[in-house]
PDB file of N, CA and C in Angstrom:
ATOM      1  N   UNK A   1     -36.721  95.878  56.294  1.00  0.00           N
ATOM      2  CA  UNK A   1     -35.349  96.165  55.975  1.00  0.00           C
ATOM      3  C   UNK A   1     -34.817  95.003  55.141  1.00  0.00           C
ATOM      4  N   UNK A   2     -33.972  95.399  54.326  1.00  0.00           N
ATOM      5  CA  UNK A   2     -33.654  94.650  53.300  1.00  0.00           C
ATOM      6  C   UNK A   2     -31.995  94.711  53.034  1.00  0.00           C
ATOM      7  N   UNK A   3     -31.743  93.597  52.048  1.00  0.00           N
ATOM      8  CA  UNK A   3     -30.056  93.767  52.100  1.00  0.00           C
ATOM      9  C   UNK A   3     -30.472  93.882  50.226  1.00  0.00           C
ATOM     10  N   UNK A   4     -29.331  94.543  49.463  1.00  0.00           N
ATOM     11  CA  UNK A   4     -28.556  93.866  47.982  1.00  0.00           C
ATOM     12  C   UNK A   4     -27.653  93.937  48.025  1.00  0.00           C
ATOM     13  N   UNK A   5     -26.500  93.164  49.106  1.00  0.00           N
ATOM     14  CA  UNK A   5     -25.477  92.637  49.131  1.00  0.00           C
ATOM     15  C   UNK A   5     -25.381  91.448  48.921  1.00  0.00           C
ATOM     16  N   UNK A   6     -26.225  90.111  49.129  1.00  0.00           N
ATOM     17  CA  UNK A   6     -26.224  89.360  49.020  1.00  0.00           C
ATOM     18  C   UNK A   6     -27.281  88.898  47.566  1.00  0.00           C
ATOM     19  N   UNK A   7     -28.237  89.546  47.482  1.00  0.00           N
ATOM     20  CA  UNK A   7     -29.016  89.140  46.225  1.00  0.00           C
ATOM     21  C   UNK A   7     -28.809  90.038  45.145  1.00  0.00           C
ATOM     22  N   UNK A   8     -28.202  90.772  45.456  1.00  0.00           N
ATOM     23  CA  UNK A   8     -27.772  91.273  44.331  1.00  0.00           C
ATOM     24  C   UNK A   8     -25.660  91.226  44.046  1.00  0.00           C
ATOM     25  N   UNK A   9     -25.152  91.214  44.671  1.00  0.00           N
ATOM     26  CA  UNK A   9     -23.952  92.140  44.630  1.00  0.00           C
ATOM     27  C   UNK A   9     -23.676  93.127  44.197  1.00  0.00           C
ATOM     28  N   UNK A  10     -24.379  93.868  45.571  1.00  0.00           N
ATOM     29  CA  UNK A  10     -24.613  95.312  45.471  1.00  0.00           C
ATOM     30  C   UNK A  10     -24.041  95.627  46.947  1.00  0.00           C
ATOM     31  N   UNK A  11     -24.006  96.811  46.931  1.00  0.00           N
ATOM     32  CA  UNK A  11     -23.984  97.197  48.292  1.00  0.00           C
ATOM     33  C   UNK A  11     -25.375  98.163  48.584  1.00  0.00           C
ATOM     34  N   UNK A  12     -25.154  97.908  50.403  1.00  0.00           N
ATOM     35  CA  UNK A  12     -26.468  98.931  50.374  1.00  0.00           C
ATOM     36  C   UNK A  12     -27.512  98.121  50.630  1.00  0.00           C
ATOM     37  N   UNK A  13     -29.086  99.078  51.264  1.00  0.00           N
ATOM     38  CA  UNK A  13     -29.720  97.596  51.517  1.00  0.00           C
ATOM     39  C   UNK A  13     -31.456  98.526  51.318  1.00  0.00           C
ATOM     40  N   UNK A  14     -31.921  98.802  52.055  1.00  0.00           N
ATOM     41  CA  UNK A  14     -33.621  99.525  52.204  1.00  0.00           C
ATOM     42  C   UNK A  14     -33.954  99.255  53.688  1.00  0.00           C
ATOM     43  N   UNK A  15     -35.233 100.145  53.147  1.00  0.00           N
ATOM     44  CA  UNK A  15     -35.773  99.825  54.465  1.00  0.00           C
ATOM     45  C   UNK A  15     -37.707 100.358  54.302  1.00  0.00           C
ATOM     46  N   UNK A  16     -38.624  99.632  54.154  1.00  0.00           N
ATOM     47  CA  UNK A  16     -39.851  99.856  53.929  1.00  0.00           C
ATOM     48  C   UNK A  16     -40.745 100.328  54.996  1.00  0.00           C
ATOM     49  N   UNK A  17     -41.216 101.545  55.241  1.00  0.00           N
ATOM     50  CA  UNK A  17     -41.781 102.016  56.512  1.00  0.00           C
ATOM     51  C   UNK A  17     -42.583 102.835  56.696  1.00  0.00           C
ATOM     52  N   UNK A  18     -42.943 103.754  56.995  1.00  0.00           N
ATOM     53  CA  UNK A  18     -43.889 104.548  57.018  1.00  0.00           C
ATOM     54  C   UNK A  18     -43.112 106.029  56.459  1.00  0.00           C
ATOM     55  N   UNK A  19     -44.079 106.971  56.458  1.00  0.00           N
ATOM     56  CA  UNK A  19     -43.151 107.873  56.210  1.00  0.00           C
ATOM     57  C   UNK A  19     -42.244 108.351  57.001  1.00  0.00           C
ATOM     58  N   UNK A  20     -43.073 108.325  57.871  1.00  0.00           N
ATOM     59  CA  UNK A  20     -42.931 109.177  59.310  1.00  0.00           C
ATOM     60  C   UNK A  20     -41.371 108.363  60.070  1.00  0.00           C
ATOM     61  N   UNK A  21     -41.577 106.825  59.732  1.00  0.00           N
ATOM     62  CA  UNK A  21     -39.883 106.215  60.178  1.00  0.00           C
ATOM     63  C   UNK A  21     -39.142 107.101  58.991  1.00  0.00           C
ATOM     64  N   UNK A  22     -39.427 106.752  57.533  1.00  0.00           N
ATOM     65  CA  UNK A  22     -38.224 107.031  57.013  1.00  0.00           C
ATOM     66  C   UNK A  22     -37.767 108.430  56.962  1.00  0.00           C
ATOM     67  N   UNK A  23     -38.748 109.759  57.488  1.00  0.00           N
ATOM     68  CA  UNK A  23     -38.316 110.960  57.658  1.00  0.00           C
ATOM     69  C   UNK A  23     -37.271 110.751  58.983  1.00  0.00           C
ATOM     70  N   UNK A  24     -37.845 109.815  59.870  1.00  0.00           N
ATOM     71  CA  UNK A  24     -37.016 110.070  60.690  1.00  0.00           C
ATOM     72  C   UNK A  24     -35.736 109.786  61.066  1.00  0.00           C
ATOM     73  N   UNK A  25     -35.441 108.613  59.856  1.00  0.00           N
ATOM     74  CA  UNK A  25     -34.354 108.020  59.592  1.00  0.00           C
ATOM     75  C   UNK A  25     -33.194 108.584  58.882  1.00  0.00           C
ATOM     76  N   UNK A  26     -34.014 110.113  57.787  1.00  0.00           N
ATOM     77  CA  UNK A  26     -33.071 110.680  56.984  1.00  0.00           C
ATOM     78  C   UNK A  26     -32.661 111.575  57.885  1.00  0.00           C
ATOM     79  N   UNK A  27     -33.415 112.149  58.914  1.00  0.00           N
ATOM     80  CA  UNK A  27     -32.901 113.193  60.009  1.00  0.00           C
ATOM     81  C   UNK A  27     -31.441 112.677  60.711  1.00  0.00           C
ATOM     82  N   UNK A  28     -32.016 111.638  61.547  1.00  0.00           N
ATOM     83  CA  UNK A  28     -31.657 111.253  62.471  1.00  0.00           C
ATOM     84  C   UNK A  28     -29.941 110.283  62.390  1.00  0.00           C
ATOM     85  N   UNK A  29     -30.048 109.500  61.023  1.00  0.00           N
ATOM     86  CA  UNK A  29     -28.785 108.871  60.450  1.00  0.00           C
ATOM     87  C   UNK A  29     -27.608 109.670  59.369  1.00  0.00           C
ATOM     88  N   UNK A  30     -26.583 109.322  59.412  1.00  0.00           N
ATOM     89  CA  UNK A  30     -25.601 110.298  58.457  1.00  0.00           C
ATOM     90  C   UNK A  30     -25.921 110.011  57.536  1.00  0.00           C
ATOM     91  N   UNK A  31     -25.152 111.129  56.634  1.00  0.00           N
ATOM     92  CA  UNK A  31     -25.588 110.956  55.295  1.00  0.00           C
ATOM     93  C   UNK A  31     -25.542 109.766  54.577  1.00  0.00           C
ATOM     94  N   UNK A  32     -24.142 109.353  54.704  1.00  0.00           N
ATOM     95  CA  UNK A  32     -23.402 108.351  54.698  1.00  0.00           C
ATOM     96  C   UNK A  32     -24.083 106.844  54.522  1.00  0.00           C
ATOM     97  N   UNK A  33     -24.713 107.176  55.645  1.00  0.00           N
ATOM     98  CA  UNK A  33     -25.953 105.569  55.874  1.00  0.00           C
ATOM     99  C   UNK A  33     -27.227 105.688  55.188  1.00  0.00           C
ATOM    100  N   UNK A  34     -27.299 106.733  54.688  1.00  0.00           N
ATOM    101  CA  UNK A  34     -28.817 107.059  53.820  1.00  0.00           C
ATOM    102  C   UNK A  34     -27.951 107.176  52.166  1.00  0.00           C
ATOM    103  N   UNK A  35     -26.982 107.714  51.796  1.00  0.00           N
ATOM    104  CA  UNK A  35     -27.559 107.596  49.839  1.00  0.00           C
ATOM    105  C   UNK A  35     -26.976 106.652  49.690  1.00  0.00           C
ATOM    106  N   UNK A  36     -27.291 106.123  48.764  1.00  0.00           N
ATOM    107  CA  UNK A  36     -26.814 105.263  47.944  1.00  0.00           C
ATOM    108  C   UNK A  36     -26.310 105.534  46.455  1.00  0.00           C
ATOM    109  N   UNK A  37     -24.707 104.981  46.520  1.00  0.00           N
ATOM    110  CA  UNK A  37     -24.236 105.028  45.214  1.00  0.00           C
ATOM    111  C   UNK A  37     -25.460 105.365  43.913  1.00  0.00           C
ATOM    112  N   UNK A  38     -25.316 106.285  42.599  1.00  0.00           N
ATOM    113  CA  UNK A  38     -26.277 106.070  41.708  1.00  0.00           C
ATOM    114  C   UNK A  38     -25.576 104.771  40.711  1.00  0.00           C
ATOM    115  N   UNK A  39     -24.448 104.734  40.790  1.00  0.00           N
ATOM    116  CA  UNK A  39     -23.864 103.037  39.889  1.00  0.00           C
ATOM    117  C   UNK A  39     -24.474 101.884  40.646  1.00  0.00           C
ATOM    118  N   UNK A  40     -24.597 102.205  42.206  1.00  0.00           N
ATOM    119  CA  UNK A  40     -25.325 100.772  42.213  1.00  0.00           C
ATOM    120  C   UNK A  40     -26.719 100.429  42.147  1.00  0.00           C
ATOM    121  N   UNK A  41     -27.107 102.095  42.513  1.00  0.00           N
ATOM    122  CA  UNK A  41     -28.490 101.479  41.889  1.00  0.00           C
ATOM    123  C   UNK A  41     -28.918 101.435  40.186  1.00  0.00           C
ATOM    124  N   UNK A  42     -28.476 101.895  40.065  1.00  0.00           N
ATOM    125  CA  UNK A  42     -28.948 101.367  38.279  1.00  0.00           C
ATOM    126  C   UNK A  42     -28.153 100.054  38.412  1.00  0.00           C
ATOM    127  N   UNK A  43     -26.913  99.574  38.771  1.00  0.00           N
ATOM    128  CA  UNK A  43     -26.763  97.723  38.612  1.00  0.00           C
ATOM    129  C   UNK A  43     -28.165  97.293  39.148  1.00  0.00           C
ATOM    130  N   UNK A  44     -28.519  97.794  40.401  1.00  0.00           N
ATOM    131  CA  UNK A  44     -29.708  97.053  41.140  1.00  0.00           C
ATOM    132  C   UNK A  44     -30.804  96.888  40.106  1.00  0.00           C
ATOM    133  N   UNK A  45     -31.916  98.110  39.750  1.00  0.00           N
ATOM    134  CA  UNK A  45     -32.136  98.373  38.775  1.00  0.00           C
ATOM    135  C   UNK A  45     -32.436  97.519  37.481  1.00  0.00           C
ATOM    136  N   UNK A  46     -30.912  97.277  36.808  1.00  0.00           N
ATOM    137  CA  UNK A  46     -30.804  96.503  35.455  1.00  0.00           C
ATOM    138  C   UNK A  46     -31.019  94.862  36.190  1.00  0.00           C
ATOM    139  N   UNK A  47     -30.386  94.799  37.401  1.00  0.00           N
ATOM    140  CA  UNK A  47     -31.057  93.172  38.054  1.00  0.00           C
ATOM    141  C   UNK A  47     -32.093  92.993  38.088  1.00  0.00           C
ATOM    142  N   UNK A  48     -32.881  93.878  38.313  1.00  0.00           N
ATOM    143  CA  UNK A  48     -34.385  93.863  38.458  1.00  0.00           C
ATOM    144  C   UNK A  48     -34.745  93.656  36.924  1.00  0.00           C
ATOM    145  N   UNK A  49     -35.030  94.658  35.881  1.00  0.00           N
ATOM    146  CA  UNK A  49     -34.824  94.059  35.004  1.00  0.00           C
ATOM    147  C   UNK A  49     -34.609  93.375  33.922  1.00  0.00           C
ATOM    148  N   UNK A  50     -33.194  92.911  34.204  1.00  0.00           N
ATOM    149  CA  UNK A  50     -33.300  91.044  33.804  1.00  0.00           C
ATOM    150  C   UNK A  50     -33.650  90.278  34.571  1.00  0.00           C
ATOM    151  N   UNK A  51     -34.202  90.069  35.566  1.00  0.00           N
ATOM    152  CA  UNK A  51     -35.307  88.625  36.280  1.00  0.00           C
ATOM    153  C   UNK A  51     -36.240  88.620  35.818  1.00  0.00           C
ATOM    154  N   UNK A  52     -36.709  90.282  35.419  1.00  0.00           N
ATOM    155  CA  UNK A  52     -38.441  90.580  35.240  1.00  0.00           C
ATOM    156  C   UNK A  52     -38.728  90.190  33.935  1.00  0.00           C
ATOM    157  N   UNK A  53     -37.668  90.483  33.153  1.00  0.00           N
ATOM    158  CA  UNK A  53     -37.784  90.550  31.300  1.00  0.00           C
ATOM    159  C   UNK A  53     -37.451  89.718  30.372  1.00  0.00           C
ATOM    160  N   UNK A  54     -36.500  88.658  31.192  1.00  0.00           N
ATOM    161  CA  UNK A  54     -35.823  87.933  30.193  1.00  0.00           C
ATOM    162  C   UNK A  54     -36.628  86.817  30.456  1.00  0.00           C
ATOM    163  N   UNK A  55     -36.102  85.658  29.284  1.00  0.00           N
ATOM    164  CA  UNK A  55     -36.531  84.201  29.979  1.00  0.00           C
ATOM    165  C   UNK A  55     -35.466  83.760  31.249  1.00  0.00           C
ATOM    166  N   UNK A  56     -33.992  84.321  30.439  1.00  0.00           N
ATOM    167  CA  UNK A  56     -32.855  83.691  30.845  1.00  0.00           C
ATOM    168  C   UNK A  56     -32.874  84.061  32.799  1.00  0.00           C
ATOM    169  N   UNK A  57     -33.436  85.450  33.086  1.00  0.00           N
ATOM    170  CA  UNK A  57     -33.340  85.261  34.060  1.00  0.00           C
ATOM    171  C   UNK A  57     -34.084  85.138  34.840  1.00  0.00           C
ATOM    172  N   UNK A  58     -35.472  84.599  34.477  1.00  0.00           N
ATOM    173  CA  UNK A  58     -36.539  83.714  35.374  1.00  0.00           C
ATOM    174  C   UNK A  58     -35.807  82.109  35.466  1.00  0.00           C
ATOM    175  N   UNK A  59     -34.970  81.479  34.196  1.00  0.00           N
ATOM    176  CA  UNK A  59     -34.948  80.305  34.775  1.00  0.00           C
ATOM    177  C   UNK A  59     -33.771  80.717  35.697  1.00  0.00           C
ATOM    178  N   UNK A  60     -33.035  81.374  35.447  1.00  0.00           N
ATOM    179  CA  UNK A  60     -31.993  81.606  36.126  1.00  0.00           C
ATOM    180  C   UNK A  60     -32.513  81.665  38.103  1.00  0.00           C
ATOM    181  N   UNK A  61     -33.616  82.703  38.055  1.00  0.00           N
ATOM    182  CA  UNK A  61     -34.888  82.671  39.911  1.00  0.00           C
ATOM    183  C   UNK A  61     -35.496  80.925  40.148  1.00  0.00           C
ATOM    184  N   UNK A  62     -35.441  80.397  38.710  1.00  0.00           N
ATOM    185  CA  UNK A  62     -36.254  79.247  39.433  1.00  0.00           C
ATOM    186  C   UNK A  62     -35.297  78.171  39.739  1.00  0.00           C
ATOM    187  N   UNK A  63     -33.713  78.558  38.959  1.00  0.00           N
ATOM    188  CA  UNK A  63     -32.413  77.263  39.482  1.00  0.00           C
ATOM    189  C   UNK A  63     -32.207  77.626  40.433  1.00  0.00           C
ATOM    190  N   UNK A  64     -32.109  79.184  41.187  1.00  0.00           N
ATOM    191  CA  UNK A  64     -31.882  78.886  42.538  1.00  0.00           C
ATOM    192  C   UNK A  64     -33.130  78.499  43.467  1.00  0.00           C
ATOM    193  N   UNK A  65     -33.969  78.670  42.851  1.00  0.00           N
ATOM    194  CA  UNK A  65     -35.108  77.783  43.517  1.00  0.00           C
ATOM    195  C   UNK A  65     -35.336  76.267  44.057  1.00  0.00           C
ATOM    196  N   UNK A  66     -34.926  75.606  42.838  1.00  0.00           N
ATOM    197  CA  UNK A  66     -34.995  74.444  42.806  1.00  0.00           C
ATOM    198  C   UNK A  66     -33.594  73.504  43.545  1.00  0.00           C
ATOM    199  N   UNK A  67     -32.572  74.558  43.302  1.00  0.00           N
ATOM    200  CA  UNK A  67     -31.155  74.643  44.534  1.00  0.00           C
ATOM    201  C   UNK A  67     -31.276  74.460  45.944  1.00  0.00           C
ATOM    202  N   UNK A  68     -31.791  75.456  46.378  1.00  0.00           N
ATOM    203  CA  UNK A  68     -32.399  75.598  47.461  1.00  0.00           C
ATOM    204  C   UNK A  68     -33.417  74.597  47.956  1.00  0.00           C
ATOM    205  N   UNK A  69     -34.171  74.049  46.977  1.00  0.00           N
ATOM    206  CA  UNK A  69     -35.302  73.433  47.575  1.00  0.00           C
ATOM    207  C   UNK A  69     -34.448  71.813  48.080  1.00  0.00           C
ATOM    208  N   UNK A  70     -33.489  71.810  46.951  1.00  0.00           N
ATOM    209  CA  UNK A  70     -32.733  70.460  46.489  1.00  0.00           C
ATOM    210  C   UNK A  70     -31.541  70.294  48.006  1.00  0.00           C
ATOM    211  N   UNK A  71     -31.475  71.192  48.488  1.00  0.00           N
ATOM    212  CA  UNK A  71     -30.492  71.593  49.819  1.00  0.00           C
ATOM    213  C   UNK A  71     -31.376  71.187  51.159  1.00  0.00           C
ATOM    214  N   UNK A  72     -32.206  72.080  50.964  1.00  0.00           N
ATOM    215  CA  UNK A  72     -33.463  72.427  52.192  1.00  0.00           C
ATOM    216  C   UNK A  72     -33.604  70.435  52.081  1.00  0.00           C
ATOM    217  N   UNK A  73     -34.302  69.897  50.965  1.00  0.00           N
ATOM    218  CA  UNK A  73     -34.320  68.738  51.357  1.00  0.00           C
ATOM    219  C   UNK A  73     -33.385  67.229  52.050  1.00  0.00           C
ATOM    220  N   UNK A  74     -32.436  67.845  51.613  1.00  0.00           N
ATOM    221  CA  UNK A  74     -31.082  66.722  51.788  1.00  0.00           C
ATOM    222  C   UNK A  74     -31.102  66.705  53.308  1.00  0.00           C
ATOM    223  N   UNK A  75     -31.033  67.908  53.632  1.00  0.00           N
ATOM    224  CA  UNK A  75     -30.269  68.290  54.769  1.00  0.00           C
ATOM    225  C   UNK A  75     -31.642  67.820  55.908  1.00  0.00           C
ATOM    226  N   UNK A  76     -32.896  68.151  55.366  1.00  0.00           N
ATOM    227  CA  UNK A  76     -33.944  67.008  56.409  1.00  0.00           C
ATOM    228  C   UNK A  76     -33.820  65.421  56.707  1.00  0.00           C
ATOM    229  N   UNK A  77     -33.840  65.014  55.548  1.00  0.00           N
ATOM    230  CA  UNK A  77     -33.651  63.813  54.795  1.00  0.00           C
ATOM    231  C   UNK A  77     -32.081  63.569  56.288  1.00  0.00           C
ATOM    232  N   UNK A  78     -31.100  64.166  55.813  1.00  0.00           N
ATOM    233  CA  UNK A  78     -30.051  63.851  56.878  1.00  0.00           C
ATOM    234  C   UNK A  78     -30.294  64.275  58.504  1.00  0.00           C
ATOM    235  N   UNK A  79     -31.424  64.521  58.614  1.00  0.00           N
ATOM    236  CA  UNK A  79     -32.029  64.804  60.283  1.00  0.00           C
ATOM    237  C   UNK A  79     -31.694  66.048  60.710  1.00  0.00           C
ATOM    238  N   UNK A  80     -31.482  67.310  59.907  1.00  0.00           N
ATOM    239  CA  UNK A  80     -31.218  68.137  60.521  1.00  0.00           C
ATOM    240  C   UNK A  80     -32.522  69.766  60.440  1.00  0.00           C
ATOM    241  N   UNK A  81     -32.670  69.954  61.485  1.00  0.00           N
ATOM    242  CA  UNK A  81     -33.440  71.209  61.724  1.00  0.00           C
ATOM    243  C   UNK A  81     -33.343  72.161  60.908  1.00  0.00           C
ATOM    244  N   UNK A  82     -33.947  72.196  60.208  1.00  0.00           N
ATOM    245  CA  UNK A  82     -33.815  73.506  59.180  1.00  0.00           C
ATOM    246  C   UNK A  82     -35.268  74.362  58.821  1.00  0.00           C
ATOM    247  N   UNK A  83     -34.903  76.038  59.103  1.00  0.00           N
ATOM    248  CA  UNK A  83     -35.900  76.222  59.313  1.00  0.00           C
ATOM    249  C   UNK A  83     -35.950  77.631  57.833  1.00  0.00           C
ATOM    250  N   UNK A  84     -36.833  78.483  57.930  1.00  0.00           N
ATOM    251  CA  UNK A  84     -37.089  79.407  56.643  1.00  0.00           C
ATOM    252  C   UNK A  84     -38.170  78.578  55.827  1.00  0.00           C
ATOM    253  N   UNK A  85     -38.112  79.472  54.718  1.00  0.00           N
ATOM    254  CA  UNK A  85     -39.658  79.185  53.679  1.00  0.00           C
ATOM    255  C   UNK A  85     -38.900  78.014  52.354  1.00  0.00           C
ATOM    256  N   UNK A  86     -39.910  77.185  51.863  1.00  0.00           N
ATOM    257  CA  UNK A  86     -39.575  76.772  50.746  1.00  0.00           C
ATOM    258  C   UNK A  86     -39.232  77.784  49.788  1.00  0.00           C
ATOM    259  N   UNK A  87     -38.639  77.761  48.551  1.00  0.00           N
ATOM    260  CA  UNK A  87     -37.668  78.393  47.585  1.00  0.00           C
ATOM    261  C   UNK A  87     -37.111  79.637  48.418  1.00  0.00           C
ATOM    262  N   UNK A  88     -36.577  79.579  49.482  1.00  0.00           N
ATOM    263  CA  UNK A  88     -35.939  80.739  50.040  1.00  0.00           C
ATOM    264  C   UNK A  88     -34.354  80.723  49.408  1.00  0.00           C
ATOM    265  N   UNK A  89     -33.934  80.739  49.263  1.00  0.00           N
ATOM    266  CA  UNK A  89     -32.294  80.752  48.903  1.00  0.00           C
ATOM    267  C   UNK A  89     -31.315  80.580  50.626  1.00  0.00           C
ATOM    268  N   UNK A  90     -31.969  81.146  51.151  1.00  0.00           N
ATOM    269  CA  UNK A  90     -31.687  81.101  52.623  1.00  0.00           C
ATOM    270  C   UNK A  90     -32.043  79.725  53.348  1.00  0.00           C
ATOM    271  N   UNK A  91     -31.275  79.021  53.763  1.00  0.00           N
ATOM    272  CA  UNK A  91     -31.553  77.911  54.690  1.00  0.00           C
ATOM    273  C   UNK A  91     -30.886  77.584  56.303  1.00  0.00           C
ATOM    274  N   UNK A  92     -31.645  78.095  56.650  1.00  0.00           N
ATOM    275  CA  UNK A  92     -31.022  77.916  58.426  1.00  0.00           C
ATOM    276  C   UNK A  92     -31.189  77.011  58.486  1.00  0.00           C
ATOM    277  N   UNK A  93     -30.092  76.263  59.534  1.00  0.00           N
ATOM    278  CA  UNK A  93     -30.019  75.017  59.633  1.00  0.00           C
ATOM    279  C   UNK A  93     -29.803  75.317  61.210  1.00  0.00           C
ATOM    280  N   UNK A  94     -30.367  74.557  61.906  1.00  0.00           N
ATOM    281  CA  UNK A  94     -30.174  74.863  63.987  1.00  0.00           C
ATOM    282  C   UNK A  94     -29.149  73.422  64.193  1.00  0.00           C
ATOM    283  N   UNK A  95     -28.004  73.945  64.872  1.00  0.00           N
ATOM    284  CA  UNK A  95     -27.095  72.763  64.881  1.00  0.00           C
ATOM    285  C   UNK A  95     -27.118  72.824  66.536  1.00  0.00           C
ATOM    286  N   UNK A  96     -27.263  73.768  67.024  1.00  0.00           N
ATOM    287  CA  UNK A  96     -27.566  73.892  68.530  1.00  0.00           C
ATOM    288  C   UNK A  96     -26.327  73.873  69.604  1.00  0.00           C
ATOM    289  N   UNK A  97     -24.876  72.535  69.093  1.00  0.00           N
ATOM    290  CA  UNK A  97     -24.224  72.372  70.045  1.00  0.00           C
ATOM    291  C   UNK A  97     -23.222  72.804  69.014  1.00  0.00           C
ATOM    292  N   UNK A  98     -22.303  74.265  69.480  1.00  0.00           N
ATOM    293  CA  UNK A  98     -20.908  74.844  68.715  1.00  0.00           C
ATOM    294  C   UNK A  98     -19.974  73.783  68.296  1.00  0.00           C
ATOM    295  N   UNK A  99     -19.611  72.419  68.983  1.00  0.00           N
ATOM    296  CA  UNK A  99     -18.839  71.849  68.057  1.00  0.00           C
ATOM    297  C   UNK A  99     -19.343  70.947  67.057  1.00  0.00           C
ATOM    298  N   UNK A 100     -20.288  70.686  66.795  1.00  0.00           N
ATOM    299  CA  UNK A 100     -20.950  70.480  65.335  1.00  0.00           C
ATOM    300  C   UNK A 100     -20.425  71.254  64.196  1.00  0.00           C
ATOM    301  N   UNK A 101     -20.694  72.836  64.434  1.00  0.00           N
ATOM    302  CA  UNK A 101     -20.152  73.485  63.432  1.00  0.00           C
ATOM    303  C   UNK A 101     -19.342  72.582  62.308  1.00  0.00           C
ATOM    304  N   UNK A 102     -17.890  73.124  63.106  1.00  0.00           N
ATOM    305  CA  UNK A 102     -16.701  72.774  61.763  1.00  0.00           C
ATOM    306  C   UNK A 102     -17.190  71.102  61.297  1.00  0.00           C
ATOM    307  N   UNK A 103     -17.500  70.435  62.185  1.00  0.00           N
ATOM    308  CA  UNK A 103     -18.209  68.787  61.321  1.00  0.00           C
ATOM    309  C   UNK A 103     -18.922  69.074  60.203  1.00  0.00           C
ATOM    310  N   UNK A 104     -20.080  69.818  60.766  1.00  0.00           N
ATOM    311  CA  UNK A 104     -21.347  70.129  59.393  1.00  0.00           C
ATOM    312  C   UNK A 104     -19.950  71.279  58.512  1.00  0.00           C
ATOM    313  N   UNK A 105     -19.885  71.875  58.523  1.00  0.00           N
ATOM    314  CA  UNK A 105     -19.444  72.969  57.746  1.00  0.00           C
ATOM    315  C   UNK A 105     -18.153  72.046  56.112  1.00  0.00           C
ATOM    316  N   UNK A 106     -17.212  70.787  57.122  1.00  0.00           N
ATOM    317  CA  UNK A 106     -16.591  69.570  56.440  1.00  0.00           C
ATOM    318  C   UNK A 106     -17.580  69.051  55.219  1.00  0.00           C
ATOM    319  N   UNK A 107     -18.967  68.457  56.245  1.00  0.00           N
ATOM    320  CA  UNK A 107     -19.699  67.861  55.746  1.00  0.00           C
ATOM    321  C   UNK A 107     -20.271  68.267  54.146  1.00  0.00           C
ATOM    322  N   UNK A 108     -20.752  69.963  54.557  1.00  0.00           N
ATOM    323  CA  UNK A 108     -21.417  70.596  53.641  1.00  0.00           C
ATOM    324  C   UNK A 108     -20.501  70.976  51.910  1.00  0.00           C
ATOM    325  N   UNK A 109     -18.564  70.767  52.730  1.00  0.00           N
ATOM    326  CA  UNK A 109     -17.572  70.850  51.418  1.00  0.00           C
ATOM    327  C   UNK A 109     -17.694  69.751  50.761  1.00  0.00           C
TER     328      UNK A 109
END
């Protein structure tokens, strides 16, 4: 299961499965939760691509790469637990005790 709300700004998301889930998913869920806009998928679509086709938007996959990597490191470097894959765009960070939060969250503005 997948989101393009966040990597894309899209709405809407997937879901990769067998057949047999996704028959049972078109049965079983409203309509509602199964189509998807056709405007957003052709935005989705034309995102795809430009990452795939251009130069502009491979360097564009490898700055948030190198973003991410440039984050993921600081934030070790400053002792903190952080977990996910290198070039993920995603970086969990385990702060463990709730009033940390708003500190790190200060920290991170």
């Amino acid at each position: 299961m997948g989101t393009f709300t966040k990597s894309f700004g899209a709405m809407g998301g997937y879901i990769a499965s067998s057949k047999q889930m996704c028959d049972y998913l078109r049965t079983c869920a409203g309509k509602e939760s199964i189509m998807m806009n056709p405007v957003v998928c052709a935005q989705i679509l034309a995102s795809f691509r430009y990452i795939r086709d251009t130069t502009e938007g491979k360097k564009k996959i490898q700055q948030i790469k190198d973003n991410a990597n440039y984050v993921r490191d600081r934030l070790i470097k400053m002792g903190c637990e952080v977990l996910g894959d290198r070039d993920s765009p995603v970086v969990p960070v385990m702060l463990y005790i709730p009033t940390k939060i708003s500190m790190f969250s200060r920290m991170c503005f």
